[in-house]
C-alpha atoms as a PDB file:
ATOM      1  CA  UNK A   1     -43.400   8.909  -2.477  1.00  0.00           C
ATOM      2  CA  UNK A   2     -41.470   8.082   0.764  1.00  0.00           C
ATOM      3  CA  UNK A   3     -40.947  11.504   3.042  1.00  0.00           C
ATOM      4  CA  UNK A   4     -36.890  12.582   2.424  1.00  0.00           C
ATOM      5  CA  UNK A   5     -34.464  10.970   5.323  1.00  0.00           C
ATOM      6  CA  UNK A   6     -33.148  13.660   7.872  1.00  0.00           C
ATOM      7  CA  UNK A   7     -29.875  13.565   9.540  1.00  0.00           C
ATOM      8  CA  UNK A   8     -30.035  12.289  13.478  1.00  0.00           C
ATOM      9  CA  UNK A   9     -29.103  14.437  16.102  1.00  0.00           C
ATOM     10  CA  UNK A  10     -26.013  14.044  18.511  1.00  0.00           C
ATOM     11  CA  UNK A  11     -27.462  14.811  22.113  1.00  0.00           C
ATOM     12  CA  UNK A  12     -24.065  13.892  23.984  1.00  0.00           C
ATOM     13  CA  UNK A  13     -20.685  12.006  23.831  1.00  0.00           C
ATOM     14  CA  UNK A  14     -18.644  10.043  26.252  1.00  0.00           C
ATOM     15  CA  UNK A  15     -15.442   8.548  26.168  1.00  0.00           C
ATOM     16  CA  UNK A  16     -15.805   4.737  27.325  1.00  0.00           C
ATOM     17  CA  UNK A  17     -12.313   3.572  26.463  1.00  0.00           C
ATOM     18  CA  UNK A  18      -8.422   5.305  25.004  1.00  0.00           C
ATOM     19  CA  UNK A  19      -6.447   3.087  23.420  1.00  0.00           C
ATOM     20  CA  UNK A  20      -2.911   3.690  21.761  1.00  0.00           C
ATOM     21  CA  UNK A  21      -4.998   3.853  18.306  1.00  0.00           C
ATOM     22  CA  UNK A  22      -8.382   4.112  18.879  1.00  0.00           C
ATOM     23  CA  UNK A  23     -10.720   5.893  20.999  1.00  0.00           C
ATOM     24  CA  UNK A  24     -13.969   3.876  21.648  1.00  0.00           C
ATOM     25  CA  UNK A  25     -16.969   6.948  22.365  1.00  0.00           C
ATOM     26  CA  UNK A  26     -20.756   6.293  23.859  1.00  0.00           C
ATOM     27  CA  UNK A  27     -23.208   9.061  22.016  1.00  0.00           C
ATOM     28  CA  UNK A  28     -26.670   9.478  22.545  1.00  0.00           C
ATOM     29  CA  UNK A  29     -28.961  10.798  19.161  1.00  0.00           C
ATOM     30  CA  UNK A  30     -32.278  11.181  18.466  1.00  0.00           C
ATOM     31  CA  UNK A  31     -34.471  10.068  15.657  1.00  0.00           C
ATOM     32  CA  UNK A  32     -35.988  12.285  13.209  1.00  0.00           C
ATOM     33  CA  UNK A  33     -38.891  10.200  12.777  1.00  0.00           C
ATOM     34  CA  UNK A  34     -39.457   9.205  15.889  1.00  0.00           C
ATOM     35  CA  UNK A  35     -37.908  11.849  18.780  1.00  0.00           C
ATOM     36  CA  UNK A  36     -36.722   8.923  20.310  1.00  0.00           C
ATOM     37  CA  UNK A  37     -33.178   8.639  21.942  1.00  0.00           C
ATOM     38  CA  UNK A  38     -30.866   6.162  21.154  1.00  0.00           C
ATOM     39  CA  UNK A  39     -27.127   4.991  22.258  1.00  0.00           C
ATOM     40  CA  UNK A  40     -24.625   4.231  20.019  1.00  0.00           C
ATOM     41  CA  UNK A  41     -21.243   3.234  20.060  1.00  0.00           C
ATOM     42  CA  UNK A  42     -18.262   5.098  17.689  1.00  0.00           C
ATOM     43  CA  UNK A  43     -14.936   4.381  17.293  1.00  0.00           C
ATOM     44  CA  UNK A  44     -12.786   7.489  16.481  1.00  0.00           C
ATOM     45  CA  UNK A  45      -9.618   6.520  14.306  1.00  0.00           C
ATOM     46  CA  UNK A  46      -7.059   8.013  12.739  1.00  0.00           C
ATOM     47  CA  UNK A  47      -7.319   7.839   8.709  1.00  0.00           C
ATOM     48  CA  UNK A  48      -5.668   5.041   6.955  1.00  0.00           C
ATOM     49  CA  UNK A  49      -3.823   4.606   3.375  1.00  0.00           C
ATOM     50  CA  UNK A  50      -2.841   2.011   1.486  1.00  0.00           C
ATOM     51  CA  UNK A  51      -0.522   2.119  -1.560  1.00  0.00           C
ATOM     52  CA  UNK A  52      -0.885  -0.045  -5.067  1.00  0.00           C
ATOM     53  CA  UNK A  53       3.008   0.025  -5.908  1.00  0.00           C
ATOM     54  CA  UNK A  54       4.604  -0.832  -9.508  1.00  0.00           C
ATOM     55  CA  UNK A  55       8.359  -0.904  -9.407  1.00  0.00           C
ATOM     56  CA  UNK A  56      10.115  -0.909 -12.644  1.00  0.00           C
ATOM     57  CA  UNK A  57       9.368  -4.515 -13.833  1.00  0.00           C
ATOM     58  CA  UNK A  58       5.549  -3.809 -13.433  1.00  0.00           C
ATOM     59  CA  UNK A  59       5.518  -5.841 -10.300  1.00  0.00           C
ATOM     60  CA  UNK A  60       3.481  -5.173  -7.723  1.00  0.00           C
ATOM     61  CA  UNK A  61       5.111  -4.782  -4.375  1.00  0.00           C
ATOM     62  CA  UNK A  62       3.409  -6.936  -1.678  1.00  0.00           C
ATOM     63  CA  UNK A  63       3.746  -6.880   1.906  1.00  0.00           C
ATOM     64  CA  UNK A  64       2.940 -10.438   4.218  1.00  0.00           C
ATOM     65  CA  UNK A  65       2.783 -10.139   7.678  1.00  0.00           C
ATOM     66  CA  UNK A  66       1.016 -11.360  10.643  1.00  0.00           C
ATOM     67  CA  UNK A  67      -2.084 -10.022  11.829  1.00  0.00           C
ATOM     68  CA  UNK A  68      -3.283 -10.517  15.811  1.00  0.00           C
ATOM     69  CA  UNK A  69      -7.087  -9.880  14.823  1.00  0.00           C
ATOM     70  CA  UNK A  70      -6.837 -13.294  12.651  1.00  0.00           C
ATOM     71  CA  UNK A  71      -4.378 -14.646  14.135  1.00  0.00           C
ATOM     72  CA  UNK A  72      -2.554 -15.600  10.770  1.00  0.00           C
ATOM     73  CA  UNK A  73      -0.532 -14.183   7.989  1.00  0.00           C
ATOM     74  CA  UNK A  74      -1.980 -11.489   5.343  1.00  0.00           C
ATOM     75  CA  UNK A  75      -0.578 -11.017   2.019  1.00  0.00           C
ATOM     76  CA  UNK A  76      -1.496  -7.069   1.481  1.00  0.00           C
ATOM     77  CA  UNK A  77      -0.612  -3.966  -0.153  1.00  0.00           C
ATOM     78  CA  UNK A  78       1.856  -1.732   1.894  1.00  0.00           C
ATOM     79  CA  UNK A  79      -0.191   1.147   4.336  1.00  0.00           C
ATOM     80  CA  UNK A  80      -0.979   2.054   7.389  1.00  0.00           C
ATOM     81  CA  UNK A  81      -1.583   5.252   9.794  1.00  0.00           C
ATOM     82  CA  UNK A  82      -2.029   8.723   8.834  1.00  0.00           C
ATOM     83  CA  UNK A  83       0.369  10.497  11.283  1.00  0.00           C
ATOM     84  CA  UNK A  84      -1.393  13.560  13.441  1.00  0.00           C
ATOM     85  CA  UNK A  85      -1.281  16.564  10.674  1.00  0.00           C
ATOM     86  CA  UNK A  86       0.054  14.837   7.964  1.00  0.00           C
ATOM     87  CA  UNK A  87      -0.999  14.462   4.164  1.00  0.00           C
ATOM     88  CA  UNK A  88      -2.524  11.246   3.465  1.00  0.00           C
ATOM     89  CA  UNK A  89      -0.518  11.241   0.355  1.00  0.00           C
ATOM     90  CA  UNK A  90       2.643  11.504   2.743  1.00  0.00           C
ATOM     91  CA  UNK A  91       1.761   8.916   4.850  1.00  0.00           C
ATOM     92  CA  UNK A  92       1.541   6.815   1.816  1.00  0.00           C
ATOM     93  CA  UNK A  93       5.210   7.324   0.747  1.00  0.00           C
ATOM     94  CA  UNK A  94       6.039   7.243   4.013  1.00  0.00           C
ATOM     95  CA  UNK A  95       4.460   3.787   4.867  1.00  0.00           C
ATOM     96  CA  UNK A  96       5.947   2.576   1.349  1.00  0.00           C
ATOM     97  CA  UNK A  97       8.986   3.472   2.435  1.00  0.00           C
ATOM     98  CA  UNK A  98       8.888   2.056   5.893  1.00  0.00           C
ATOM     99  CA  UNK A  99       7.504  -1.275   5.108  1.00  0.00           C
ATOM    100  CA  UNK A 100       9.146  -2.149   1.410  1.00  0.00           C
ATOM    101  CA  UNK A 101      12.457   0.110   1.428  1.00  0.00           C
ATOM    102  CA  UNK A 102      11.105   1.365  -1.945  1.00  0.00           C
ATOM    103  CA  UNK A 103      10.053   4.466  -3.356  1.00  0.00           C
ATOM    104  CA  UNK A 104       8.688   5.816  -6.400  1.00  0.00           C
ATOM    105  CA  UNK A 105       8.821   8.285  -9.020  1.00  0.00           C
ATOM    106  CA  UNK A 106       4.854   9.099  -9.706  1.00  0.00           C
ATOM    107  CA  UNK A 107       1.926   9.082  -7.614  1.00  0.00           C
ATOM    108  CA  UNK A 108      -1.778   9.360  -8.775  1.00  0.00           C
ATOM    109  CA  UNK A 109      -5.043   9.235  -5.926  1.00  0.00           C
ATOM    110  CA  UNK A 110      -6.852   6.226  -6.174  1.00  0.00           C
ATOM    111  CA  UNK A 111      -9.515   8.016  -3.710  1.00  0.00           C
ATOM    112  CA  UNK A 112     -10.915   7.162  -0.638  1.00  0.00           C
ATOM    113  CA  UNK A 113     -13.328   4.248   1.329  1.00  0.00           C
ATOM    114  CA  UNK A 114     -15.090   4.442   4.659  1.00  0.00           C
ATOM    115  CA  UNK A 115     -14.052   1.159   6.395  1.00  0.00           C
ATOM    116  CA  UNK A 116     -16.953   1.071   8.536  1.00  0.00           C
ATOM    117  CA  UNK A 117     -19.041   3.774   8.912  1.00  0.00           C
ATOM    118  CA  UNK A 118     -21.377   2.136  11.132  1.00  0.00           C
ATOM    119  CA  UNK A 119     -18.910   2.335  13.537  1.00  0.00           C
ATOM    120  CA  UNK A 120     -16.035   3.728  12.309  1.00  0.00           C
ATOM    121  CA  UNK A 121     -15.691   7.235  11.477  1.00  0.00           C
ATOM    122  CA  UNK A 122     -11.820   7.504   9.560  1.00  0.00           C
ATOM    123  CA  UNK A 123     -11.141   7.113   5.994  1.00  0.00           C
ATOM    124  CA  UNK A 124      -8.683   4.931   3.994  1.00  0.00           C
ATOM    125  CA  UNK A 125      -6.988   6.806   1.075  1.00  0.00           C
ATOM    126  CA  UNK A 126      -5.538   4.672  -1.649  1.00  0.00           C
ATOM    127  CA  UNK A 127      -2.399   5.913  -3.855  1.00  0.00           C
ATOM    128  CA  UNK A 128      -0.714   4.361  -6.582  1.00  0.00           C
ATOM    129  CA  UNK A 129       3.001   4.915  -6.626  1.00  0.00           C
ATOM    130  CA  UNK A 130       4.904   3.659  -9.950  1.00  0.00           C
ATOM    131  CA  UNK A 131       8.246   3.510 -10.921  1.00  0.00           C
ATOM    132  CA  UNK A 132       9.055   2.240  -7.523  1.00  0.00           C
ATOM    133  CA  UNK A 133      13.082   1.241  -6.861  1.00  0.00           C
ATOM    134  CA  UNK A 134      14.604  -0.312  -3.807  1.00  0.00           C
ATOM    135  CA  UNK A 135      16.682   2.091  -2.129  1.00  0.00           C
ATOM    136  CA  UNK A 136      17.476   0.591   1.166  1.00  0.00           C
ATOM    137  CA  UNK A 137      16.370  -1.891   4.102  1.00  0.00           C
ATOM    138  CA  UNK A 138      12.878  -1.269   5.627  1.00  0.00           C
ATOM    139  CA  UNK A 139      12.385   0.543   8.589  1.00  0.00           C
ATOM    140  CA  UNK A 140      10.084  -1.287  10.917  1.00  0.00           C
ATOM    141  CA  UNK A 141       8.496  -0.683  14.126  1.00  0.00           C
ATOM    142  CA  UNK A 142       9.537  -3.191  17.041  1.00  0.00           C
ATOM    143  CA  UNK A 143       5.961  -4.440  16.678  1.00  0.00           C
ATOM    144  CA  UNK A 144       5.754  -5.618  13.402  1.00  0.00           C
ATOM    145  CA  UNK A 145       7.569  -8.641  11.188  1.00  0.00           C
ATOM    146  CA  UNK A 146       7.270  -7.912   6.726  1.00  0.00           C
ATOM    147  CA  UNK A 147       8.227 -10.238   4.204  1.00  0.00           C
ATOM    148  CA  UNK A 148       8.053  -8.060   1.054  1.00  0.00           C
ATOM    149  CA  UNK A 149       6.796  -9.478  -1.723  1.00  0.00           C
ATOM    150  CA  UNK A 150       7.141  -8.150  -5.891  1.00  0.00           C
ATOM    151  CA  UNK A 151       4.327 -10.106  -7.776  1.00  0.00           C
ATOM    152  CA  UNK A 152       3.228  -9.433 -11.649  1.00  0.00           C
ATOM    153  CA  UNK A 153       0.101  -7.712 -11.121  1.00  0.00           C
ATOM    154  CA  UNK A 154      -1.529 -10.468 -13.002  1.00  0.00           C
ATOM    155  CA  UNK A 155      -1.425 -13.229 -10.299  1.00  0.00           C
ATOM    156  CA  UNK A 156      -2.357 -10.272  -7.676  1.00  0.00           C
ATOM    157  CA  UNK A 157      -5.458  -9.642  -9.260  1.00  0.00           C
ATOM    158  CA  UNK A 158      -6.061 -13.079  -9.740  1.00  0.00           C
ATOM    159  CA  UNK A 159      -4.997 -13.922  -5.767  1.00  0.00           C
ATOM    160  CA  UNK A 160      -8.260 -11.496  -4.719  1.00  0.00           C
ATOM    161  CA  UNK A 161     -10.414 -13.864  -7.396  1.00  0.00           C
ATOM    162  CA  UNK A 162      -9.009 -16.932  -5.118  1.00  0.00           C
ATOM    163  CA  UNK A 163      -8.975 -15.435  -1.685  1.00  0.00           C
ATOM    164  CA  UNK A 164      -5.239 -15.830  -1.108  1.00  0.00           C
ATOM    165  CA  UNK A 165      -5.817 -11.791  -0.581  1.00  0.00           C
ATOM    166  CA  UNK A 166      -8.913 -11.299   1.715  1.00  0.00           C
ATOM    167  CA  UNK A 167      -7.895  -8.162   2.963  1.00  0.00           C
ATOM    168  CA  UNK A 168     -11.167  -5.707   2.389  1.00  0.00           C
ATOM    169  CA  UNK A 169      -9.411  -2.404   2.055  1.00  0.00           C
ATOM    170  CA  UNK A 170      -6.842  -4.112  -0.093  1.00  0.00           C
ATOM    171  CA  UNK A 171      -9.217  -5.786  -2.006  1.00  0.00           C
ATOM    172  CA  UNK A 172     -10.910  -2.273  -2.090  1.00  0.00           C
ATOM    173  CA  UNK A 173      -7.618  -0.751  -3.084  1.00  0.00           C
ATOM    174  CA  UNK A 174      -6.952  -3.408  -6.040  1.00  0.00           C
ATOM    175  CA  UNK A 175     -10.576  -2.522  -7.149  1.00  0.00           C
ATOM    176  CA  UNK A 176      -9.873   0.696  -7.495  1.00  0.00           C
ATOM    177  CA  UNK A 177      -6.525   0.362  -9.349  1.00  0.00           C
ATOM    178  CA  UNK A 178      -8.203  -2.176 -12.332  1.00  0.00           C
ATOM    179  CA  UNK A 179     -10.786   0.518 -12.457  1.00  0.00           C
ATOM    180  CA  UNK A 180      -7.997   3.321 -13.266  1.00  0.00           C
ATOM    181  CA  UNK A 181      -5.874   0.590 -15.443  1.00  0.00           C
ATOM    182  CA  UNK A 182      -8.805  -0.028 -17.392  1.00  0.00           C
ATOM    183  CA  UNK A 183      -9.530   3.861 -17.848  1.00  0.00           C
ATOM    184  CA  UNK A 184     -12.808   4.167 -15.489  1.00  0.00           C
ATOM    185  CA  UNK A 185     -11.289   6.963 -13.198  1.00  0.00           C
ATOM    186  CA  UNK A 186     -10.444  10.211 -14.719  1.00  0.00           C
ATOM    187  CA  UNK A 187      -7.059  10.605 -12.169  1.00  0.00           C
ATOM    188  CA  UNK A 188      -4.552  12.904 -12.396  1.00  0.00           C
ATOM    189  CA  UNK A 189      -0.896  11.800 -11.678  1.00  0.00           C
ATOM    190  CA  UNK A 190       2.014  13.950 -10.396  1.00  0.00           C
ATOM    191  CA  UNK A 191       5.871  13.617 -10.553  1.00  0.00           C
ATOM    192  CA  UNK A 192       7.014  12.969  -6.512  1.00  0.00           C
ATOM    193  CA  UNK A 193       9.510  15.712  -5.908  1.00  0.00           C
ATOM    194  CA  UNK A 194      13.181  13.937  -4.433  1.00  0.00           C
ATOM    195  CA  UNK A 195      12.443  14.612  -0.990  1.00  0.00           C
ATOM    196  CA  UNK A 196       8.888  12.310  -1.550  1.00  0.00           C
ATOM    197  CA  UNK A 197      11.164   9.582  -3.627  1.00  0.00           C
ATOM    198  CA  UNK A 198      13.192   9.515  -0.395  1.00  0.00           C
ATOM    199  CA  UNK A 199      10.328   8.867   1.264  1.00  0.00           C
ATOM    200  CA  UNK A 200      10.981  11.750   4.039  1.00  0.00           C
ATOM    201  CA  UNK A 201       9.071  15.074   4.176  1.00  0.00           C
ATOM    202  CA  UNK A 202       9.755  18.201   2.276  1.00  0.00           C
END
């Protein structure tokens, strides 16, 4: 019978690079097994969400935009950053707000993914809103372009089968909504109180 894994130790950290977004940290651990010391890198980011949202029709509202990592447009779920001391569950109104001008009526936690945790050491939390209505134009950062796009969630599912959404946290996101549609997680839902169907903070 193999001997039980033990957690490595963190000798040191250093900071190697700050970015607006990330911070990109040297650490130095040592093995369990073998005492040795090792370097790593780590990239310290904030949490993510990303939000599955149904507006009245049962259409799923998209979001395509352009993405400088590929270079090319992404057909996605709406999300982004968890602000500093903020909910994830707010940030996921928020961001539905922001990027779709819609908001909802009922929210139920979808849970959470590590994106990386080889390197990465946030979180993405996944929401789904339903009952979403349009309620005014988005509000976009100068840095970003969004085409939003209601889809029966049908042909979404069926766009991750084809590719046409390669997104892996959406993809992860979509996953975990045909779980809860199909009754595989035991979620509970709650009624979003007006100030979260404006998409502001209590």
């Amino acid at each position: 019978m193999p001997e039980k894994l033990k957690p490595w130790t963190l000798l040191d950290q250093s900071l190697l690079q700050q970015t607006r977004i990330f911070r990109l940290n040297a650490e130095r651990w040592r093995s369990p097994r073998t005492g040795q010391e090792h370097v790593f890198t780590n990239v310290a980011a904030p949490s993510w969400v990303n939000v599955v949202a149904l507006d009245t029709q049962d259409r799923m509202i998209l979001v395509r935009q352009f993405r400088f990592g590929t270079r090319a447009f992404t057909l996605e779920v709406p999300g982004g950053m968890c602000d500093p001391n903020e909910a994830p569950v707010d940030s996921a109104i928020r961001e539905l707000r922001e990027e779709t001008g819609y908001v909802g009526t009922r929210v139920t936690d979808l849970g959470y993914c590590e994106p990386n945790p080889a390197i990465f050491d946030n979180r993405a939390y996944m929401y789904l809103i339903e009952g979403c209505e349009k309620v005014g134009d988005l509000l976009l950062d100068a840095g970003e372009d969004i085409e939003v796009v209601p889809t029966p969630v049908d042909e979404v599912m069926q766009m991750v089968v084809t590719g046409e959404i390669a997104h892996a946290l959406v993809a992860v996101a979509l996953q975990r909504f045909d779980l809860h549609r199909r009754g595989l997680l035991r979620l509970s839902a709650s009624t979003l109180p007006n100030a979260a169907k404006l998409g502001t903070k209590p």
